[in-house]
N, C-alpha and C. Protein backbone atom coordinates (compact mmCIF):
# COMPACT_ATOMS: atom_id res chain seq x y z
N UNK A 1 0.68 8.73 -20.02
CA UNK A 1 0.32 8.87 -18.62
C UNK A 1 0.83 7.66 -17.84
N UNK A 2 1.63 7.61 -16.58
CA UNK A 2 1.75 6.88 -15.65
C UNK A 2 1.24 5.96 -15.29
N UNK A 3 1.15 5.12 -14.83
CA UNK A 3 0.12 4.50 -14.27
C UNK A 3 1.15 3.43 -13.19
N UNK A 4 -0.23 3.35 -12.06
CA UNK A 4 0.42 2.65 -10.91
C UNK A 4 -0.41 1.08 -10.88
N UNK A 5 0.71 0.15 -11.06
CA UNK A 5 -0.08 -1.42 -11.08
C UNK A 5 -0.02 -2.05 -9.95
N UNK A 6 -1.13 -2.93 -9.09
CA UNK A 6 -1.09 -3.14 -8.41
C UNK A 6 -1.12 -5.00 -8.04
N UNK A 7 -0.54 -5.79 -7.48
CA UNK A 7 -0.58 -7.16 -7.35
C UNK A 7 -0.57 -7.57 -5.82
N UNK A 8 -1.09 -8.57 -5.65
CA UNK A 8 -0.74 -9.39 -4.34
C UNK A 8 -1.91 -9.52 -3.57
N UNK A 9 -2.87 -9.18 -4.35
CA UNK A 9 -4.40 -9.14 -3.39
C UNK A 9 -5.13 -10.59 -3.16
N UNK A 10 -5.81 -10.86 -2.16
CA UNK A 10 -6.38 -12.27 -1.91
C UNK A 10 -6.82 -12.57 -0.95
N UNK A 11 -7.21 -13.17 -0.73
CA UNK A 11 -7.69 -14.38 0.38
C UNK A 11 -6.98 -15.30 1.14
N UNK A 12 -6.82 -15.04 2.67
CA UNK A 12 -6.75 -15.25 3.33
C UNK A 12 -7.19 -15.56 4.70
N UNK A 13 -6.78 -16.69 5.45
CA UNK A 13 -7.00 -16.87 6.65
C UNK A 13 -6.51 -15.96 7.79
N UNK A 14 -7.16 -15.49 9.01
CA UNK A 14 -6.92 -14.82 10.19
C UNK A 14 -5.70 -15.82 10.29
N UNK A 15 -4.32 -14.23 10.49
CA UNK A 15 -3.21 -15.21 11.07
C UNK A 15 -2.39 -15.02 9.86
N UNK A 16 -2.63 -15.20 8.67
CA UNK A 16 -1.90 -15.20 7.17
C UNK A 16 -0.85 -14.00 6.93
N UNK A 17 -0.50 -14.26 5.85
CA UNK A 17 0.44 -13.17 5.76
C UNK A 17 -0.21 -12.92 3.61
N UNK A 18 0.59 -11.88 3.55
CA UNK A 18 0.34 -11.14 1.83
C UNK A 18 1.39 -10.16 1.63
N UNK A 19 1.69 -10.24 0.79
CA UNK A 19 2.71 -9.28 0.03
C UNK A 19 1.86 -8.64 -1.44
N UNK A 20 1.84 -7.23 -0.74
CA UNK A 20 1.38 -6.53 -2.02
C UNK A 20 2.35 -5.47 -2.47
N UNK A 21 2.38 -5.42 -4.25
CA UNK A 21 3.58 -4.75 -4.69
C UNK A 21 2.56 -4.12 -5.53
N UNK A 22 3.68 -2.56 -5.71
CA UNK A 22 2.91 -1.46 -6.93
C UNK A 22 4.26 -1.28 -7.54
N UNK A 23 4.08 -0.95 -9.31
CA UNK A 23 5.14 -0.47 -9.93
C UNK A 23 4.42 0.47 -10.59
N UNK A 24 5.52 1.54 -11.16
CA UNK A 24 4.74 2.61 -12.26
C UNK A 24 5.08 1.76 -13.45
N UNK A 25 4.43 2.18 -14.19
CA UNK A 25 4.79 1.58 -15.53
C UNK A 25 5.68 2.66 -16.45
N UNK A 26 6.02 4.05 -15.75
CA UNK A 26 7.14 4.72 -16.17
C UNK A 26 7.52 5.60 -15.16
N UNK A 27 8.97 6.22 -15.46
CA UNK A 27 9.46 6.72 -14.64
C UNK A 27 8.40 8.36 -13.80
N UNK A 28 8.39 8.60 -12.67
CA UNK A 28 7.84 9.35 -12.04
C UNK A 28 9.17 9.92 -11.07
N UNK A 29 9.15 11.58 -11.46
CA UNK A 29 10.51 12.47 -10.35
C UNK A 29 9.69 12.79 -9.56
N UNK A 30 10.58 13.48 -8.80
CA UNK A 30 10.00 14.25 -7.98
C UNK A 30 9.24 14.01 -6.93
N UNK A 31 9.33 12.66 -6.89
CA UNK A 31 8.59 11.97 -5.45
C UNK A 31 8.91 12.75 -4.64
N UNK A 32 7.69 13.01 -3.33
CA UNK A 32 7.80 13.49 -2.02
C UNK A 32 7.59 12.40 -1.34
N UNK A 33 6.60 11.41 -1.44
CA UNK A 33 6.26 10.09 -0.86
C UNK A 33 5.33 9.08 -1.50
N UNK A 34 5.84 8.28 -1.24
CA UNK A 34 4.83 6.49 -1.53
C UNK A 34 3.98 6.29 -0.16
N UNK A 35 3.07 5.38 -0.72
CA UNK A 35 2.46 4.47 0.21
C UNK A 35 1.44 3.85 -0.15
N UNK A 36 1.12 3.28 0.60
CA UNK A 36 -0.47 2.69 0.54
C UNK A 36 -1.39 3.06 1.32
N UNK A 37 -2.82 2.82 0.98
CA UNK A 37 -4.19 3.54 1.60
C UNK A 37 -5.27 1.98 1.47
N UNK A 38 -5.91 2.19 2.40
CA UNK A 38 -7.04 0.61 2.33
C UNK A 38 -8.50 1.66 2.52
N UNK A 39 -9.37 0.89 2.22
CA UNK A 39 -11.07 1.26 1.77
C UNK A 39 -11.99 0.21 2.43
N UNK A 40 -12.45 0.22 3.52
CA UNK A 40 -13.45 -0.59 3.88
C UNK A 40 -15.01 -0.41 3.37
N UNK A 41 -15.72 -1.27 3.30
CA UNK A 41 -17.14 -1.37 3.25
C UNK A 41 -17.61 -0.22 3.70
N UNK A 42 -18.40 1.03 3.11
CA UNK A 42 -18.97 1.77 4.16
C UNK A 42 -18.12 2.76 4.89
N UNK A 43 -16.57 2.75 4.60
CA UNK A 43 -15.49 3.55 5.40
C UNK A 43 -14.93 4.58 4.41
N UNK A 44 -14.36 5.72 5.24
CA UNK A 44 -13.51 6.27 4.29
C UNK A 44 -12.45 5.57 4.29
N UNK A 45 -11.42 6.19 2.88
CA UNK A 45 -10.06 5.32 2.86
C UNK A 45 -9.03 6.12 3.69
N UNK A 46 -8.51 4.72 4.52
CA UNK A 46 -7.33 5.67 5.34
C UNK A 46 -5.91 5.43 5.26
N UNK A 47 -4.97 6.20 5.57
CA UNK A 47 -3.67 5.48 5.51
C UNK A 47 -3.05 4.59 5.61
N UNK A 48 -2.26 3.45 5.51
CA UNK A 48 -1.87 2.02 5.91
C UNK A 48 -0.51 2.56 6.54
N UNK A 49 0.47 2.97 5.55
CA UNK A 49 2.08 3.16 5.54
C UNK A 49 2.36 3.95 4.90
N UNK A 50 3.11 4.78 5.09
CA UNK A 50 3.91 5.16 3.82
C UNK A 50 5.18 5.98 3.84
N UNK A 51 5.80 6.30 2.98
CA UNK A 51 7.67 6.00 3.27
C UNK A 51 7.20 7.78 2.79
N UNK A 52 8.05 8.86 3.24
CA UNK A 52 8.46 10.35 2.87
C UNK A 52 9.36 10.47 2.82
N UNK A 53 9.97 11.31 1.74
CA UNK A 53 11.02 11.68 1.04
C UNK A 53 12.00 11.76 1.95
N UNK A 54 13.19 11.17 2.15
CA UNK A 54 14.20 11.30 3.15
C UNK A 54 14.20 9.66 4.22
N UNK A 55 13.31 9.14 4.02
CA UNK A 55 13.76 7.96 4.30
C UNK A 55 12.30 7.37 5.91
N UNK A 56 11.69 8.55 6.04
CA UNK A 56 10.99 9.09 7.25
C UNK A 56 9.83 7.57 7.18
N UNK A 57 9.23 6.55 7.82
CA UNK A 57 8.02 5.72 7.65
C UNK A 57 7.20 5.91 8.57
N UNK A 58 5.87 6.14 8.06
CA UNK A 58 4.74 5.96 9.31
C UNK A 58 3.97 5.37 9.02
N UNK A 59 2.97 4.36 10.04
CA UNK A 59 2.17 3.51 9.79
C UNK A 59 0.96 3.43 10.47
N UNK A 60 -0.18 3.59 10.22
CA UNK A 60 -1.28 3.46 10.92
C UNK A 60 -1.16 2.65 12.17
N UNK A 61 -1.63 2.95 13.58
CA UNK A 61 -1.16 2.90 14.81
C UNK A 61 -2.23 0.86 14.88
N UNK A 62 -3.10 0.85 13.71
CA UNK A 62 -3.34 -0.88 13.80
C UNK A 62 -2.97 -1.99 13.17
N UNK A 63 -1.63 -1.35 12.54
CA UNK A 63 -1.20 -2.13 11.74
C UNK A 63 0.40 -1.98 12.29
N UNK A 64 0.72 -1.72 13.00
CA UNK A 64 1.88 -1.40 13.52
C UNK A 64 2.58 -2.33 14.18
N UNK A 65 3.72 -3.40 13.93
CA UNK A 65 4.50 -4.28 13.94
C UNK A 65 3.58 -5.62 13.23
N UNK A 66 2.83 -5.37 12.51
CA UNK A 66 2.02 -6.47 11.79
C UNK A 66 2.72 -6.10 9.85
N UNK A 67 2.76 -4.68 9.46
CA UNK A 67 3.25 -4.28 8.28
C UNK A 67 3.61 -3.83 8.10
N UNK A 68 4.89 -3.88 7.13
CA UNK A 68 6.10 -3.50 7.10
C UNK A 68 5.97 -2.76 4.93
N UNK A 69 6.41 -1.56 5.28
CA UNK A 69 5.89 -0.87 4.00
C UNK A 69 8.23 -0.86 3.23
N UNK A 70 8.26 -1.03 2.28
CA UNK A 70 9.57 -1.17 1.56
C UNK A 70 8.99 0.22 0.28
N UNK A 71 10.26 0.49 -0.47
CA UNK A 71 10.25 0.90 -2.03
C UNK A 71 12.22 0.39 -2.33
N UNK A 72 11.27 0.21 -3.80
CA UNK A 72 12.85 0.03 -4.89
C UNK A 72 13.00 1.34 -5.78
N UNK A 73 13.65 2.48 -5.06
CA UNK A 73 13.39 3.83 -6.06
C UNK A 73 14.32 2.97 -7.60
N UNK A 74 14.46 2.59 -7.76
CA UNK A 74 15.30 2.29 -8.83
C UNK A 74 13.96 1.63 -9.64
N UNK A 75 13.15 0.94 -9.07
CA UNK A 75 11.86 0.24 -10.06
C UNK A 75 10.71 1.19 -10.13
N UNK A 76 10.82 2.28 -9.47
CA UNK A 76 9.86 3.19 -8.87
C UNK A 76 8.62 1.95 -8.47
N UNK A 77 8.96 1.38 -7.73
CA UNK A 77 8.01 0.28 -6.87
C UNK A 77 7.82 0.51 -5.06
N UNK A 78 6.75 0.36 -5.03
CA UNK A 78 6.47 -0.05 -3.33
C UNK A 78 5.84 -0.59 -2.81
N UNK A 79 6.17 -2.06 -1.71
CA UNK A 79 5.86 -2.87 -1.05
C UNK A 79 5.24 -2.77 0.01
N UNK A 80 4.02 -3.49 0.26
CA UNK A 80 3.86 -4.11 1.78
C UNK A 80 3.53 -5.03 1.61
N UNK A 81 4.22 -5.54 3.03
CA UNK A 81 4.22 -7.16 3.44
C UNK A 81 3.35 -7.05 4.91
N UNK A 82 2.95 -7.87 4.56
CA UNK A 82 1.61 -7.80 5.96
C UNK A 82 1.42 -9.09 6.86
N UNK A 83 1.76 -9.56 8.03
CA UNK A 83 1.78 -10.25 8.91
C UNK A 83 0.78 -10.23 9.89
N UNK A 84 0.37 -11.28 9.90
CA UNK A 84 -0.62 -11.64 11.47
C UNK A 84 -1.92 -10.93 10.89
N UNK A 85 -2.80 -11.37 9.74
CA UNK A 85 -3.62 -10.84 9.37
C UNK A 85 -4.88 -10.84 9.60
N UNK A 86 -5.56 -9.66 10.26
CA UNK A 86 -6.67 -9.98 11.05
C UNK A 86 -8.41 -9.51 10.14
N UNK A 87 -9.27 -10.20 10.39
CA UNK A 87 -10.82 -9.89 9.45
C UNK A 87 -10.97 -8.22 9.20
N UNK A 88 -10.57 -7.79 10.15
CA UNK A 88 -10.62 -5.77 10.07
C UNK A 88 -9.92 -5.72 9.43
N UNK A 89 -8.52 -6.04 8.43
CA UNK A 89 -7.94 -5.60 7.77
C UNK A 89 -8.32 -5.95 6.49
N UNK A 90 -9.50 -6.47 6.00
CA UNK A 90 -10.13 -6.67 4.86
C UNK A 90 -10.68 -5.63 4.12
N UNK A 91 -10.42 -4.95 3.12
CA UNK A 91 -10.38 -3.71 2.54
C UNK A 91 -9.64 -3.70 0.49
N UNK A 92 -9.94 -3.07 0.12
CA UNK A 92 -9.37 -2.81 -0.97
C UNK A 92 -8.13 -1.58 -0.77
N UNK A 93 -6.93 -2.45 -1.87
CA UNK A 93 -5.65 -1.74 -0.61
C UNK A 93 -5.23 -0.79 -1.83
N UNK A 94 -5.19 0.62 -1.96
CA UNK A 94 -4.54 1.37 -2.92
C UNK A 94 -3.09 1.71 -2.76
N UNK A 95 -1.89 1.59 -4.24
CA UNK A 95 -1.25 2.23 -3.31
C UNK A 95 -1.03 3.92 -3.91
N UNK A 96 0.18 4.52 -3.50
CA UNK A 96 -0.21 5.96 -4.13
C UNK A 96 1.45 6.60 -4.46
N UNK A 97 1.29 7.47 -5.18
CA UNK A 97 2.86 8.27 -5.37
C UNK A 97 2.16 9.76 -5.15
N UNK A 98 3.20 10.74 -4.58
CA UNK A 98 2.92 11.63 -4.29
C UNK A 98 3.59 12.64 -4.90
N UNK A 99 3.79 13.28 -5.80
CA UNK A 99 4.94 14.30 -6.08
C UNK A 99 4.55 15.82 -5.85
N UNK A 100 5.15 16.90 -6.53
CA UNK A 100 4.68 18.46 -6.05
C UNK A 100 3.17 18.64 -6.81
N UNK A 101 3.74 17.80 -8.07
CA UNK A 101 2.44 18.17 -8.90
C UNK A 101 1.53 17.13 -8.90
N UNK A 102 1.98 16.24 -9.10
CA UNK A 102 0.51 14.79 -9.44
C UNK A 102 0.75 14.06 -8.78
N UNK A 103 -0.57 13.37 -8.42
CA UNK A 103 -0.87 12.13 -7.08
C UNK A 103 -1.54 11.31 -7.70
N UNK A 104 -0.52 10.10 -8.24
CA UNK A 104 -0.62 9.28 -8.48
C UNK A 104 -1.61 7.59 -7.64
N UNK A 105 -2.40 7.10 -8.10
CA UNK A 105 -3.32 6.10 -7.47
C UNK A 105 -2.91 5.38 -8.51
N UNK A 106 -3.16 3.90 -7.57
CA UNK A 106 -3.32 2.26 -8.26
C UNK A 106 -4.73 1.78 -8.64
N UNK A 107 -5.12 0.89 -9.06
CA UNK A 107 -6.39 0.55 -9.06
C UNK A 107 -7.09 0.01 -8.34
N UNK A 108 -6.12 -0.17 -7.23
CA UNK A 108 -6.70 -1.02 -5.76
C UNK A 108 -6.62 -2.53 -5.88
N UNK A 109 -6.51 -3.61 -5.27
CA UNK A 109 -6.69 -4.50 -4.69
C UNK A 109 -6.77 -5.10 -3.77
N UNK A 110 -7.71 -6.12 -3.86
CA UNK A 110 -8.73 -6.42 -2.65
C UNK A 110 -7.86 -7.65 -1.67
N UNK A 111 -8.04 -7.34 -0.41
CA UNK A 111 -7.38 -8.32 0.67
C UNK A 111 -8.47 -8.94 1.54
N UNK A 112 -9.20 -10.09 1.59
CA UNK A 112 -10.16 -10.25 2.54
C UNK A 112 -9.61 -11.12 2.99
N UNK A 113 -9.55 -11.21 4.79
CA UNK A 113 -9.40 -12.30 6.01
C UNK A 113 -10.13 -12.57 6.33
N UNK A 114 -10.66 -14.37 5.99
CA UNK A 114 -12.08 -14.68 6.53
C UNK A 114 -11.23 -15.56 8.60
N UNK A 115 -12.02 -15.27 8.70
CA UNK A 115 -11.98 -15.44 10.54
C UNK A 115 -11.66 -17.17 10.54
């Protein structure tokens, strides 16, 4: 079974920046799309970014020129890099693969911005 690993989670200051990366630990076809999803306290989890098959990116309308979502189809990996980081964006950050058949999840990691 697949599995999606996740790194780059931490602590930070309002203002900071983080780079979080996911790899599979084996190959996955058939991608339709990557991305990432965040989980607040008490919230449902909602979209962050995420790249669709053909090259297409969309990004949650509060994170928008703050994070910038990448993939290496060749590592089956995908990035975000996150700028200007504000206390609301403190969440546990999943990321995800999407194919026809299986939807792949990471184990999450946690990003907190203390103020």
């Amino acid at each position: 079974q697949v599995q999606l690993v996740e790194s780059g989670g931490g602590l930070v200051q309002a203002g900071g920046s983080l780079r979080l990366s996911c790899a599979a630990s084996g190959k996955i076809f058939s991608i339709t799309a990557v991305g990432w999803y965040r989980q607040a306290p008490g919230k449902q989890r909602e979209l962050v970014a995420c790249i669709i098959s053909g090259g297409f990116i969309t990004y949650a309308d509060s994170v928008k020129g703050r994070f910038t979502i990448s993939r290496d189809n060749a590592k089956n990996a995908v990035y975000l890099q996150m700028n200007s980081l504000k206390p609301e964006d403190t969440a546990v950050y999943y990321c995800n693969f999407l194919t026809g058949s299986i939807n792949y999840w990471g184990q999450g990691t946690q990003v907190t911005v203390s103020s």
